[in-house]
Protein backbone atom coordinates (compact mmCIF):
# COMPACT_ATOMS: atom_id res chain seq x y z
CA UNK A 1 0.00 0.00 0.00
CA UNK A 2 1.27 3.67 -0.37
CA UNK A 3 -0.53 4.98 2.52
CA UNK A 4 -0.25 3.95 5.89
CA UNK A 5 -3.46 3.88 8.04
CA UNK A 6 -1.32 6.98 10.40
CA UNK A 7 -0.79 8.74 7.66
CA UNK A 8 -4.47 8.68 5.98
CA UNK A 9 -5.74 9.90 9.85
CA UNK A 10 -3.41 12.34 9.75
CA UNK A 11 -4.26 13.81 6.41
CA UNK A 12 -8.40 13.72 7.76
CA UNK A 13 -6.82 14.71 11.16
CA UNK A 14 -8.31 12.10 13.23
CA UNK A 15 -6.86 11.23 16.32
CA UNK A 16 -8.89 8.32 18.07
CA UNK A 17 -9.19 4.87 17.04
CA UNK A 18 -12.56 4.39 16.42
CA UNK A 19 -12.89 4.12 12.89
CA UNK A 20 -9.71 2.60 12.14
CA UNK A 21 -11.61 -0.19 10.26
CA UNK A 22 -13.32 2.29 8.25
CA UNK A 23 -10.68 4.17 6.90
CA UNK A 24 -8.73 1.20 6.23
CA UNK A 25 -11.29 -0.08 3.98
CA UNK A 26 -11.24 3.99 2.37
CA UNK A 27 -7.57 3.30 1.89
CA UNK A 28 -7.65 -0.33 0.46
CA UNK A 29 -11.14 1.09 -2.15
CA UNK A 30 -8.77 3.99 -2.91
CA UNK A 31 -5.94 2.13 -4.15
CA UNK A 32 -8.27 0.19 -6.33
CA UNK A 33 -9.75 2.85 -7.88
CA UNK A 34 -6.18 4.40 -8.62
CA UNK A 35 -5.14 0.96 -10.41
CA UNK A 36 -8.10 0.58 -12.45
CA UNK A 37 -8.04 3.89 -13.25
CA UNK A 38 -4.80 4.24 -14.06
CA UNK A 39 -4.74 1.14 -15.94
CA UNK A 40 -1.57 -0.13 -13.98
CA UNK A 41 -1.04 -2.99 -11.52
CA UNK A 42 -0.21 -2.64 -8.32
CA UNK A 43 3.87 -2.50 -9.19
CA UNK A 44 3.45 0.22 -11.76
CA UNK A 45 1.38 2.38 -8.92
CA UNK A 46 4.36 1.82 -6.60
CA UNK A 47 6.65 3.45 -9.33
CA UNK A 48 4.60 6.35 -9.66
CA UNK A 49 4.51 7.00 -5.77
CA UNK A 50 4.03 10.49 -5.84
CA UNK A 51 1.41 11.05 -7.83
CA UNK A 52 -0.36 7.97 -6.65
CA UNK A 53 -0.12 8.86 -3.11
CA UNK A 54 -1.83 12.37 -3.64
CA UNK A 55 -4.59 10.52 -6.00
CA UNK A 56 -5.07 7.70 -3.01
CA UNK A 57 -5.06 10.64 -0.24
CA UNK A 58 -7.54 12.59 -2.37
CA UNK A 59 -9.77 9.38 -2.74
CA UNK A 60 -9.31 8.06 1.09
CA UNK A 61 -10.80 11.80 2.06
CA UNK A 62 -13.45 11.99 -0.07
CA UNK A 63 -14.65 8.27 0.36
CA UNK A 64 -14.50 9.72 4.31
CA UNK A 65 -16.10 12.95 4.19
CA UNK A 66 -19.10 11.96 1.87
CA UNK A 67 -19.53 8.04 2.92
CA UNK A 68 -23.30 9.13 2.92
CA UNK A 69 -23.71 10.87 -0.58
CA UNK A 70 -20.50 9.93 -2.66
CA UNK A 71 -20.66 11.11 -6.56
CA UNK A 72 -18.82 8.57 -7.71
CA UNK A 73 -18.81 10.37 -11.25
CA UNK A 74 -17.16 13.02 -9.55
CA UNK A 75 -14.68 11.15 -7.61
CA UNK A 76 -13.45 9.00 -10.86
CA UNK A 77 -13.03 12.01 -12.83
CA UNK A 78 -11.00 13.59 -10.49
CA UNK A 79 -8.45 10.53 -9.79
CA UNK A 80 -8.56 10.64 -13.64
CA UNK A 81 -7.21 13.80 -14.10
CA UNK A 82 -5.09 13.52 -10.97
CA UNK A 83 -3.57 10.17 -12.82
CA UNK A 84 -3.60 11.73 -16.09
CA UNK A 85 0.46 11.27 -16.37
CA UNK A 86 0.71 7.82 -15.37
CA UNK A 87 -2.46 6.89 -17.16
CA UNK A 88 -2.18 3.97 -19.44
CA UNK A 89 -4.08 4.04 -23.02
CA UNK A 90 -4.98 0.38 -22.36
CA UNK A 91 -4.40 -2.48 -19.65
C-alpha cells in the first residue's frame, strides 16, 4: 500500500481509534480505484509513488467525508485527471 493507516488519519486529522476499520477499507477502495483507473497494476502504482499517493489521499478523504452521498462520477473524474500522467491508453 502507499498509505499507511497513520498517515491517511493524519491527512483527515483524526486522532482516536474508532474508525480505524473504516478508513482502512477507504484506503484499500482507494488504491483500487487508482489501479483501475490508471490502468496499472499494483507494481506500476508503486513506481509512480508520488502522484499515486496524492490521487489515493484525495480518494481516502473523499470516500470519508461523503460516505453518505458519494458522486462517484465526480470522484473517478477527479483521480482521472489527478492520474492523467501515469495513465495507461490500455491495460
Amino acid at each position: 500500500m502507499l498509505i499507511t493507516l497513520d498517515e491517511a488519519k493524519l491527512y483527515l486529522h483524526i486522532d482516536s481509534t474508532d474508525e480505524d476499520s473504516v478508513i482502512t477499507g477507504f484506503i484499500e477502495t482507494a488504491e483500487k480505484l487508482c489501479m483501475d483507473i490508471a490502468r496499472v497494476d499494483e507494481a506500476e502504482l508503486l513506481a509512480s509513488k508520488e502522484t499515486a499517493r496524492i490521487a489515493e489521499l484525495y480518494a481516502v478523504a473523499y470516500l470519508y467525508e461523503n460516505r453518505e452521498n458519494a458522486d462517484f462520477g465526480g470522484l473517478t473524474s477527479m483521480l482521472r485527471t489527478l492520474l492523467f500522467g501515469i495513465r495507461k491508453d490500455t491495460f
